[in-house]
C-alpha atoms as a PDB file:
ATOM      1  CA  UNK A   1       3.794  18.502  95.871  1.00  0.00           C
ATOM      2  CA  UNK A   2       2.602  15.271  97.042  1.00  0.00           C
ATOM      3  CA  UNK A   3      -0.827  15.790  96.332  1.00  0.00           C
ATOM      4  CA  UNK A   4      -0.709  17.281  93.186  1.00  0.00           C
ATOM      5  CA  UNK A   5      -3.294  15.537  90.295  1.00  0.00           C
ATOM      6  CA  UNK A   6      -1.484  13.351  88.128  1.00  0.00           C
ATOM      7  CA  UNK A   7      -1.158  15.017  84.600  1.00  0.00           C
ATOM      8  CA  UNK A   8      -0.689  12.875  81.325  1.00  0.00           C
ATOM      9  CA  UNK A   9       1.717  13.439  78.813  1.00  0.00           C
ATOM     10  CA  UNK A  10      -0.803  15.271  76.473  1.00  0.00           C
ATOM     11  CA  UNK A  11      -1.023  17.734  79.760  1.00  0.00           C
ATOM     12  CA  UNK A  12       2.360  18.106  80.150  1.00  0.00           C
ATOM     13  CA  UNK A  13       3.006  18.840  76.498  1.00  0.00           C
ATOM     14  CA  UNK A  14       0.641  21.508  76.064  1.00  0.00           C
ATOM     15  CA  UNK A  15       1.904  23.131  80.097  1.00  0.00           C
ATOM     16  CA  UNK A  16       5.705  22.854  78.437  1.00  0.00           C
ATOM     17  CA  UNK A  17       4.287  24.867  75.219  1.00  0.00           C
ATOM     18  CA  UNK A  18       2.508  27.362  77.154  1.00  0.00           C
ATOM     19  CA  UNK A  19       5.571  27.953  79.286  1.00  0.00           C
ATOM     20  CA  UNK A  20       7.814  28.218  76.452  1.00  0.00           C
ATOM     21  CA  UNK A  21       5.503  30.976  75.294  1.00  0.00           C
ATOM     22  CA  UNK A  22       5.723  32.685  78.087  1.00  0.00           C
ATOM     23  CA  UNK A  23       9.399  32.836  77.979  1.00  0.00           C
ATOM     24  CA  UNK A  24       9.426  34.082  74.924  1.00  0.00           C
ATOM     25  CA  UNK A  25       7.660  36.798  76.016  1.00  0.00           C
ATOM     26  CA  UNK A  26       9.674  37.803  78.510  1.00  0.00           C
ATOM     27  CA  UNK A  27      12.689  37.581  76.046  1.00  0.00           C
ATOM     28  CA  UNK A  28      11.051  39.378  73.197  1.00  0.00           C
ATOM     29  CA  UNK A  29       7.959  40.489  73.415  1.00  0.00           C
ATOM     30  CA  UNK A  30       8.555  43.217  75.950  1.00  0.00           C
ATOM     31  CA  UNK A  31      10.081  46.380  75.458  1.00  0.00           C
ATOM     32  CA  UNK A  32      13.102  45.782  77.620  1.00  0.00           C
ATOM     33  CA  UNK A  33      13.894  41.877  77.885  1.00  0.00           C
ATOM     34  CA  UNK A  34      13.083  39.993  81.169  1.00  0.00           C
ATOM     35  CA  UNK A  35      15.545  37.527  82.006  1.00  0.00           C
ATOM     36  CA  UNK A  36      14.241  35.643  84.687  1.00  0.00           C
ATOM     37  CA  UNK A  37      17.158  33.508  86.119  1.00  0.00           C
ATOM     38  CA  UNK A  38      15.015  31.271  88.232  1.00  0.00           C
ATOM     39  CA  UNK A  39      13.194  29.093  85.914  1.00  0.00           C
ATOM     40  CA  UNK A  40      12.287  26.064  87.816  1.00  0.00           C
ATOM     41  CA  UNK A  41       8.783  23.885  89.026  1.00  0.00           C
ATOM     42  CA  UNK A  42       8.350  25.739  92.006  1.00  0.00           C
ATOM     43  CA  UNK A  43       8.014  29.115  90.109  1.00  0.00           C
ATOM     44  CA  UNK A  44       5.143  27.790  87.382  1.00  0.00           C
ATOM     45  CA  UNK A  45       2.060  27.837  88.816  1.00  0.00           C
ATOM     46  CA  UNK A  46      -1.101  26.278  87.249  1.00  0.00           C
ATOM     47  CA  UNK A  47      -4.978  27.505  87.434  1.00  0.00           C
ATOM     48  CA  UNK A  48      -7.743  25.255  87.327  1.00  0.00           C
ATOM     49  CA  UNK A  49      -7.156  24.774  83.839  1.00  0.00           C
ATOM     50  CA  UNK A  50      -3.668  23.786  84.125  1.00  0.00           C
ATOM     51  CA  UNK A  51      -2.367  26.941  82.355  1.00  0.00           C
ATOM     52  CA  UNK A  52       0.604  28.056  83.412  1.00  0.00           C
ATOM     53  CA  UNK A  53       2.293  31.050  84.324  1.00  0.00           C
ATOM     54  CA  UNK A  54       5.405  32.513  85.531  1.00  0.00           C
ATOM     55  CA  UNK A  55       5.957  33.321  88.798  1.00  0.00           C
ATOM     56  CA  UNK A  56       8.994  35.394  91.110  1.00  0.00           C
ATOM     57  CA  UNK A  57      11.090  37.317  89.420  1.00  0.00           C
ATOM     58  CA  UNK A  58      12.999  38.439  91.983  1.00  0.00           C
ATOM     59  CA  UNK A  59      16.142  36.844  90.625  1.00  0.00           C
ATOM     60  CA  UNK A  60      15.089  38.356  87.314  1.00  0.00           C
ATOM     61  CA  UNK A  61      17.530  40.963  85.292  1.00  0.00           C
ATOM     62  CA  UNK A  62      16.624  43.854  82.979  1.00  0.00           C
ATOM     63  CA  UNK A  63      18.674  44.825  79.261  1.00  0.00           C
ATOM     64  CA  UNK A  64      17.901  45.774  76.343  1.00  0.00           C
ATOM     65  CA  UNK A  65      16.415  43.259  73.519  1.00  0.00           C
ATOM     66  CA  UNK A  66      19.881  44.478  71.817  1.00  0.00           C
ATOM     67  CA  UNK A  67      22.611  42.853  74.676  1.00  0.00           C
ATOM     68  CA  UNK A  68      23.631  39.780  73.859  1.00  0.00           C
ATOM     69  CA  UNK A  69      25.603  39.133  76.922  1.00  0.00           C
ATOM     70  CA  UNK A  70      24.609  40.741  80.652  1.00  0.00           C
ATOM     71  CA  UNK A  71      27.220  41.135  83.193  1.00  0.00           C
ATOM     72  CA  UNK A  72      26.496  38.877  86.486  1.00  0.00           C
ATOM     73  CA  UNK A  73      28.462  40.601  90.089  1.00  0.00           C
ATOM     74  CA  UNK A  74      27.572  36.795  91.290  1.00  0.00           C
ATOM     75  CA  UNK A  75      25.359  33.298  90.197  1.00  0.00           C
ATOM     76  CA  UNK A  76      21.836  33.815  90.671  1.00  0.00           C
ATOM     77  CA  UNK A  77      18.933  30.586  90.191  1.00  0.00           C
ATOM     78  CA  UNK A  78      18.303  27.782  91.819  1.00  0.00           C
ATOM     79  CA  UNK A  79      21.018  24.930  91.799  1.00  0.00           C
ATOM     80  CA  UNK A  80      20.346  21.995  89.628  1.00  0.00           C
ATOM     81  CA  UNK A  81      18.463  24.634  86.974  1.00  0.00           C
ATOM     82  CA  UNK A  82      21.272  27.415  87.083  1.00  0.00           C
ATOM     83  CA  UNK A  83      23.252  27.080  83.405  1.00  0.00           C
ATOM     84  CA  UNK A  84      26.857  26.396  83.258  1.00  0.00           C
ATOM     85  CA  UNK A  85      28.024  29.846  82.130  1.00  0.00           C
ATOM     86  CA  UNK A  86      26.483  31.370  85.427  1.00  0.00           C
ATOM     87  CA  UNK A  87      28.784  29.651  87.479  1.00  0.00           C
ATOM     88  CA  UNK A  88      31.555  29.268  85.428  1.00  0.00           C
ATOM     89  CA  UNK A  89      32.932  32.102  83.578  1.00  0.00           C
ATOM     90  CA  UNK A  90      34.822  30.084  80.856  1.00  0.00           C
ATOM     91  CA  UNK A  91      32.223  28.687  79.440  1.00  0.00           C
ATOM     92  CA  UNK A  92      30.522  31.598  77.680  1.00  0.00           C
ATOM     93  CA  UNK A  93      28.363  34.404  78.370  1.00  0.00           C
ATOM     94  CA  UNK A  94      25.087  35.328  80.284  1.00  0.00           C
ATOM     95  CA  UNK A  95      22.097  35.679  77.804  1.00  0.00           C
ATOM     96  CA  UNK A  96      18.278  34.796  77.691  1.00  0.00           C
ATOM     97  CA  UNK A  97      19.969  31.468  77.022  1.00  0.00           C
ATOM     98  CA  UNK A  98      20.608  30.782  80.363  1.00  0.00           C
ATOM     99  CA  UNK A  99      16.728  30.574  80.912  1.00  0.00           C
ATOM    100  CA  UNK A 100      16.517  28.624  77.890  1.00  0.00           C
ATOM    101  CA  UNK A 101      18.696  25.974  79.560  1.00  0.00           C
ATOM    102  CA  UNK A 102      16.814  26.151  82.816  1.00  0.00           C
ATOM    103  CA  UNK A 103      13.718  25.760  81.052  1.00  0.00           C
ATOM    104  CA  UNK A 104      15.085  22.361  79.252  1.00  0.00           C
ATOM    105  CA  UNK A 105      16.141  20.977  82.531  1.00  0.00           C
ATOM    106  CA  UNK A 106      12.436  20.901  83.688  1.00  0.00           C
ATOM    107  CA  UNK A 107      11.167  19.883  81.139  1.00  0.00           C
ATOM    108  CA  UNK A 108      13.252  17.024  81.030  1.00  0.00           C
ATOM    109  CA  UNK A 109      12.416  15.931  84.561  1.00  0.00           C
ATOM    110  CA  UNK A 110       8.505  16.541  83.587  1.00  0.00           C
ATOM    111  CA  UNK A 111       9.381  13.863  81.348  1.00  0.00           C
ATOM    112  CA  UNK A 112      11.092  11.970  83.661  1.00  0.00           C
ATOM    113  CA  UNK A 113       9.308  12.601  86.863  1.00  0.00           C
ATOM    114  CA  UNK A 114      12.125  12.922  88.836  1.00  0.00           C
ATOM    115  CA  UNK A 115      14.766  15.105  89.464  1.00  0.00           C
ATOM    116  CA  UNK A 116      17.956  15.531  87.929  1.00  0.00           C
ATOM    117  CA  UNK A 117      20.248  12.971  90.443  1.00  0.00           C
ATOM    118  CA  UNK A 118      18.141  10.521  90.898  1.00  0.00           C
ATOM    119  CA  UNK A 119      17.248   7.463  88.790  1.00  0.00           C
ATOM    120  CA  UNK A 120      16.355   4.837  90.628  1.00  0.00           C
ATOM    121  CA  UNK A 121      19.949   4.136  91.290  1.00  0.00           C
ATOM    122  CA  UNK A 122      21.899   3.368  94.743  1.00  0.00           C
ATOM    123  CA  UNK A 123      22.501   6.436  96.725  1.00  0.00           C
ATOM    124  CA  UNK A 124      26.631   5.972  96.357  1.00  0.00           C
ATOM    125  CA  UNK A 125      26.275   5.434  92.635  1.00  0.00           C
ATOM    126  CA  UNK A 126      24.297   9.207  91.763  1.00  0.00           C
ATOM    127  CA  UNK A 127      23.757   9.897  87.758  1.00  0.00           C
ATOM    128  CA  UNK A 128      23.081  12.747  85.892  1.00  0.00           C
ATOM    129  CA  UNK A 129      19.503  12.410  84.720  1.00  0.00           C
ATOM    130  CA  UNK A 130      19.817  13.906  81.310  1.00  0.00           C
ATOM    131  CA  UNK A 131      23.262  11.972  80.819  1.00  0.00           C
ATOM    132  CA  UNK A 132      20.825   8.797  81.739  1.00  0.00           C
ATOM    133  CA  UNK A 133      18.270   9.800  79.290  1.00  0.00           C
ATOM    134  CA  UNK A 134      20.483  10.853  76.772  1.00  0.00           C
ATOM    135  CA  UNK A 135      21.232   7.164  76.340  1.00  0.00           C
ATOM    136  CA  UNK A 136      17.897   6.300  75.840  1.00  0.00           C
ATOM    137  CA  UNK A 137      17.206   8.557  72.894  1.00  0.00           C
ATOM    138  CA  UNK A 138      20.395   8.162  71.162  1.00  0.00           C
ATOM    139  CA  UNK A 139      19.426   4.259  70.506  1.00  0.00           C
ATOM    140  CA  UNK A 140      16.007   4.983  69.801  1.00  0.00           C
ATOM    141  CA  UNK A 141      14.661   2.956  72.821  1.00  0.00           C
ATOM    142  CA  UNK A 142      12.745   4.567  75.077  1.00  0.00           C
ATOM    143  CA  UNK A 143      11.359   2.054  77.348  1.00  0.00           C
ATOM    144  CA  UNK A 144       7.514   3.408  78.135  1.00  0.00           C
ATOM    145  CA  UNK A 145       6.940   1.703  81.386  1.00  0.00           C
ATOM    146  CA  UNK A 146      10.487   3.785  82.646  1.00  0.00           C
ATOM    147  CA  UNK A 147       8.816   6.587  81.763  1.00  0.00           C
ATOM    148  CA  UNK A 148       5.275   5.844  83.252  1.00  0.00           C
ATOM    149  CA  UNK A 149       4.029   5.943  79.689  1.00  0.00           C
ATOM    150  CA  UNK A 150       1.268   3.812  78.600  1.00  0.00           C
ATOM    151  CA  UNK A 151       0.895   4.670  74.719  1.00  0.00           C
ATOM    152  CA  UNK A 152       2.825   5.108  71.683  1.00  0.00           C
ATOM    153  CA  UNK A 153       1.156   8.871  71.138  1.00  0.00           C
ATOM    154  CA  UNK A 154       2.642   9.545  75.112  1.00  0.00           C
ATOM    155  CA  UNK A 155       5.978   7.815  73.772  1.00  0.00           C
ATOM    156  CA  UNK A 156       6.862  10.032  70.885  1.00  0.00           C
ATOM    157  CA  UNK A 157       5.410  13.092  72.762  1.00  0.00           C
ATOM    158  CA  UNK A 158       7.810  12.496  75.430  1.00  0.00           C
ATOM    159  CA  UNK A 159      10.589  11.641  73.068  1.00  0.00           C
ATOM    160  CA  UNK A 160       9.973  15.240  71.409  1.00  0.00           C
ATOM    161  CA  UNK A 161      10.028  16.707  74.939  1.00  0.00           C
ATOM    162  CA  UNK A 162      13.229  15.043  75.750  1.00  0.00           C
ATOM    163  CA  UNK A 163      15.163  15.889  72.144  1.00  0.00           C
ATOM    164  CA  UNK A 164      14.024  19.615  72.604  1.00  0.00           C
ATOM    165  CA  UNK A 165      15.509  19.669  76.411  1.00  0.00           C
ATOM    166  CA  UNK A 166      18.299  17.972  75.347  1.00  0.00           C
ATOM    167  CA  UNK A 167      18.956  20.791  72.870  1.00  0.00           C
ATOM    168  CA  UNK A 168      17.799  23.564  75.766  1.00  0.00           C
ATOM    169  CA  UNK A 169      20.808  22.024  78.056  1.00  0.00           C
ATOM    170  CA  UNK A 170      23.780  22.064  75.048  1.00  0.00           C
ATOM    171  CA  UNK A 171      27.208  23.497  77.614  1.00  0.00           C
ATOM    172  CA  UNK A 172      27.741  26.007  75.006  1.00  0.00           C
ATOM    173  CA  UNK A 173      25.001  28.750  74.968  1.00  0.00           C
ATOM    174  CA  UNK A 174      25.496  29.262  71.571  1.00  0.00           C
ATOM    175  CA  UNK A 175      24.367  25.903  70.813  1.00  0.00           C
ATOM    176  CA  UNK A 176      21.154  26.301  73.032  1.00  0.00           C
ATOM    177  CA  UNK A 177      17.844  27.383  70.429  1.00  0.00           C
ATOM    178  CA  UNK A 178      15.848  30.711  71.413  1.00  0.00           C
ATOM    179  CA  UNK A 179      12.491  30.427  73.066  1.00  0.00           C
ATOM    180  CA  UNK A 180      10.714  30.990  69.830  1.00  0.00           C
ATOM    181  CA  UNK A 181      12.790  28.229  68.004  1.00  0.00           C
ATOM    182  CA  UNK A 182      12.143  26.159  71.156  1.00  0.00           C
ATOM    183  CA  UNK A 183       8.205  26.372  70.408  1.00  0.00           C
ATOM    184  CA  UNK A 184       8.650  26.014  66.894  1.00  0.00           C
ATOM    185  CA  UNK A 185      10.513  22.335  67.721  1.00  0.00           C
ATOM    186  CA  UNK A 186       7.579  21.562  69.830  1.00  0.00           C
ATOM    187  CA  UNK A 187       4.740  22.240  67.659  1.00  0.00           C
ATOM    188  CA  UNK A 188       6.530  20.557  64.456  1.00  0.00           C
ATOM    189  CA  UNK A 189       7.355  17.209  63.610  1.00  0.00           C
ATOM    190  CA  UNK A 190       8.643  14.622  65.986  1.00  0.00           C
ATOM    191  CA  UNK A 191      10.677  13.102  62.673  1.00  0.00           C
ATOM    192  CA  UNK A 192      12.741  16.635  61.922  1.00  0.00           C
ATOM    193  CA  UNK A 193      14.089  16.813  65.520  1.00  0.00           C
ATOM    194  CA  UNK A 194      17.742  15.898  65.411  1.00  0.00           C
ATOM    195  CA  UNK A 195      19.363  14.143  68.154  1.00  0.00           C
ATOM    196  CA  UNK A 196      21.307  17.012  69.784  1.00  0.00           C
ATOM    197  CA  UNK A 197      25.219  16.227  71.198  1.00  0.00           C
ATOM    198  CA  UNK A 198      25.747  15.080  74.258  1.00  0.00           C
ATOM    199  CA  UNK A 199      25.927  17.577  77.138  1.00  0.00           C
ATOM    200  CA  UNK A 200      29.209  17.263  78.568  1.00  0.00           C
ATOM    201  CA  UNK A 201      28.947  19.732  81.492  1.00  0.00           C
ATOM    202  CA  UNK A 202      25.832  19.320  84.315  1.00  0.00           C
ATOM    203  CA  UNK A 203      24.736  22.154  87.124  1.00  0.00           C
ATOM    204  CA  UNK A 204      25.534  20.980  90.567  1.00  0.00           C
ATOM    205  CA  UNK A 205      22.951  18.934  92.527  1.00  0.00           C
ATOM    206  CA  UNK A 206      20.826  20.136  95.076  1.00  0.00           C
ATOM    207  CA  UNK A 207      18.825  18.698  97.486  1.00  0.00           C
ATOM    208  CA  UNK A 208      15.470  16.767  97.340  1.00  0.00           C
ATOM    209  CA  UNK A 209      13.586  20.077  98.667  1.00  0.00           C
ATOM    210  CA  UNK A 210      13.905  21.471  94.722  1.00  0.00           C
ATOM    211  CA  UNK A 211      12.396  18.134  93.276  1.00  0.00           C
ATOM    212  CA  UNK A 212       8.962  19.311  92.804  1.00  0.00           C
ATOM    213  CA  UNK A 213       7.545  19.407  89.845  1.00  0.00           C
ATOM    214  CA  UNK A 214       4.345  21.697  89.196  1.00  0.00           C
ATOM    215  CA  UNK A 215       2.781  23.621  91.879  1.00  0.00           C
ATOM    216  CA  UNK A 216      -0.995  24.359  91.537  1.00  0.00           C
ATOM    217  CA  UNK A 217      -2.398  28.189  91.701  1.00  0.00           C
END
């Protein structure tokens, strides 16, 4: 939303924890897992204290904490979050890591401030935001004034946000870390974080109506 208070880096951090959290207790902490399928800005609303919390699950899917895999009649999320294996069959199965990757992709464009095809680029010449960022981490040069950052504290927060969505959005589910390793990334050490591969396989685009970010409770 337009009018929506800017939040700093610190703010974003600790809305990207609490989010994680509550993914993770959708995934595990209920008696029959909650996958929600429509992880995106518009669906995390913040109170007046900027906490967040999960909102419309009306894309969301019930199984047991013991299945693995789900079975999907047809794609379900919101294009430009949805994971690979929704939408293509070959590339592995449905799981609670298909949120995972939903959740990395906002969290990158948090970072970013900006949505996923859009980069400040010419409108014939689109890129792949996390392919674009990708670049930056891999030689170590975040540029803070891309970014809208103004300190080095904001710089390696945002790196740490960026590593652990890069590792959300791996192609391969397999490769994607659960919602409880995903918080235990974010509250470690900035130096233990690995650079994760390249992701070699992006959702489709969607249209600038899906761009916001945050929406305020």
């Amino acid at each position: 939303m337009n009018d929506r208070p800017h939040l700093s880096s610190e703010e974003l951090f600790k809305i990207a924890i609490g989010i994680a959290r509550g993914l993770e207790y959708l995934h595990r902490g209920c008696n029959t897992r909650i996958l929600h399928f429509d992880i995106k800005p518009h669906n995390i609303l913040l109170d007046e204290n900027f906490l967040p919390k999960i909102a419309d699950f009306g894309l969301s899917k019930l199984c047991t904490t013991k299945d693995s895999i789900v079975s999907m009649l047809e794609a379900r999320g919101t294009i430009g979050y949805i994971a690979p294996e929704v939408f293509c069959g070959n590339v592995g199965g449905v799981s609670h890591k298909s949120d995972v990757y939903s959740y990395g992709m906002m969290i990158l464009e948090m970072v970013g401030g900006r949505k996923n095809n859009d980069v400040g680029v010419s409108r014939t010449s689109e890129v792949y935001f996390p392919h674009w960022i990708y670049g930056y981490v891999v030689q170590d040069n975040i540029e803070p004034q891309l970014l809208g950052l103004r300190t080095r504290d904001e710089t390696k927060i945002a790196r740490k946000m960026i590593l652990v969505g890069l590792w959300c959005i791996q192609t391969n589910p397999l490769d994607r870390p659960s919602m409880s390793k995903v918080i235990e990334m974010l509250e470690g050490s900035l130096e233990v974080l690995q650079v994760p591969p390249k992701p070699y396989m992006s959702s489709p685009s969607r249209s600038p109506v899906d761009s916001t970010f945050l929406t305020l409770s």
